[in-house]
Protein backbone atom coordinates (compact mmCIF):
# COMPACT_ATOMS: atom_id res chain seq x y z
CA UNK A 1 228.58 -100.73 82.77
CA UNK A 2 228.19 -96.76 83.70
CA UNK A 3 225.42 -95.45 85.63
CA UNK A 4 224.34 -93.41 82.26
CA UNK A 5 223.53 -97.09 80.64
CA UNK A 6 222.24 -98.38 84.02
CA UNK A 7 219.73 -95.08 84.04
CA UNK A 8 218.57 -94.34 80.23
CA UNK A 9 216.88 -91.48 82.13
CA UNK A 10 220.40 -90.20 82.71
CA UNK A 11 221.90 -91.09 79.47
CA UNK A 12 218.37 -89.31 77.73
CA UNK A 13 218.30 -86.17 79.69
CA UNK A 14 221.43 -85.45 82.21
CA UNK A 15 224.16 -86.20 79.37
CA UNK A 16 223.06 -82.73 77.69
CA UNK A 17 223.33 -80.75 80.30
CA UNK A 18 226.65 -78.35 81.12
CA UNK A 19 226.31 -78.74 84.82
CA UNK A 20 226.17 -82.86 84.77
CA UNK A 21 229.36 -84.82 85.92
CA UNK A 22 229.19 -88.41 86.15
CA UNK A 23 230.85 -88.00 89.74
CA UNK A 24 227.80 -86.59 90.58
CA UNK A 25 225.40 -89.09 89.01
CA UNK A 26 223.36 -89.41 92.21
CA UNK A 27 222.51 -85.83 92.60
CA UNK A 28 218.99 -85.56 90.78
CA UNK A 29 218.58 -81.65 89.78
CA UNK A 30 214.83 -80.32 89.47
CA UNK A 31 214.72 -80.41 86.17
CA UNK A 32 215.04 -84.43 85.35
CA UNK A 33 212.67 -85.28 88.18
CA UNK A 34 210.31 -83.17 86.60
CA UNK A 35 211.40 -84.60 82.86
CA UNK A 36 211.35 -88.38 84.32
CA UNK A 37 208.09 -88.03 85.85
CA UNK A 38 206.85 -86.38 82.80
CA UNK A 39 208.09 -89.32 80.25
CA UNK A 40 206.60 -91.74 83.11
CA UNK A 41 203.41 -90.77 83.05
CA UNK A 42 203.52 -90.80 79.13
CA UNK A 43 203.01 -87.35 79.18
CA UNK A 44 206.24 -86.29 76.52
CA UNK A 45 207.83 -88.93 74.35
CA UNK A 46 211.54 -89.08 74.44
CA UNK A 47 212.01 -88.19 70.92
CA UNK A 48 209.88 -84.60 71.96
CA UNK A 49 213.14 -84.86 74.90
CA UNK A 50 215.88 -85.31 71.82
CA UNK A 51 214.40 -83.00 69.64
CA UNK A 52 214.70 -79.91 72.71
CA UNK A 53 218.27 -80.29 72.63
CA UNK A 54 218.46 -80.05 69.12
C-alpha cells in the first residue's frame, strides 16, 4: 500500500501538484494543511478540490 492510498488527503490534493514527490510524502507544504483543515471542518467538498484542478 503507498502512503497516497494510506492518506486520501495526499492522493486528493498533493498528487496534482508539480512540486510533490512521493520521497517527500512527509513534508506537508502550506497549502494542504490549509486544504485538509478546510475539507475537515466541512468547509469545501472534495469534488469543489477536483474540480480546481480541472
Amino acid at each position: 500500500m503507498t502512503q497516497n492510498e494510506k492518506n486520501p488527503y495526499i492522493a486528493l490534493i498533493c498528487s496534482h501538484c508539480e512540486f510533490f514527490k512521493e520521497d517527500d510524502i512527509e513534508l506537508e507544504c502550506a497549502a494542504f494543511k490549509i486544504l485538509k483543515n478546510m475539507l475537515q471542518k466541512g468547509m469545501i467538498t472534495q469534488e469543489e478540490v477536483k474540480d480546481a484542478f480541472k
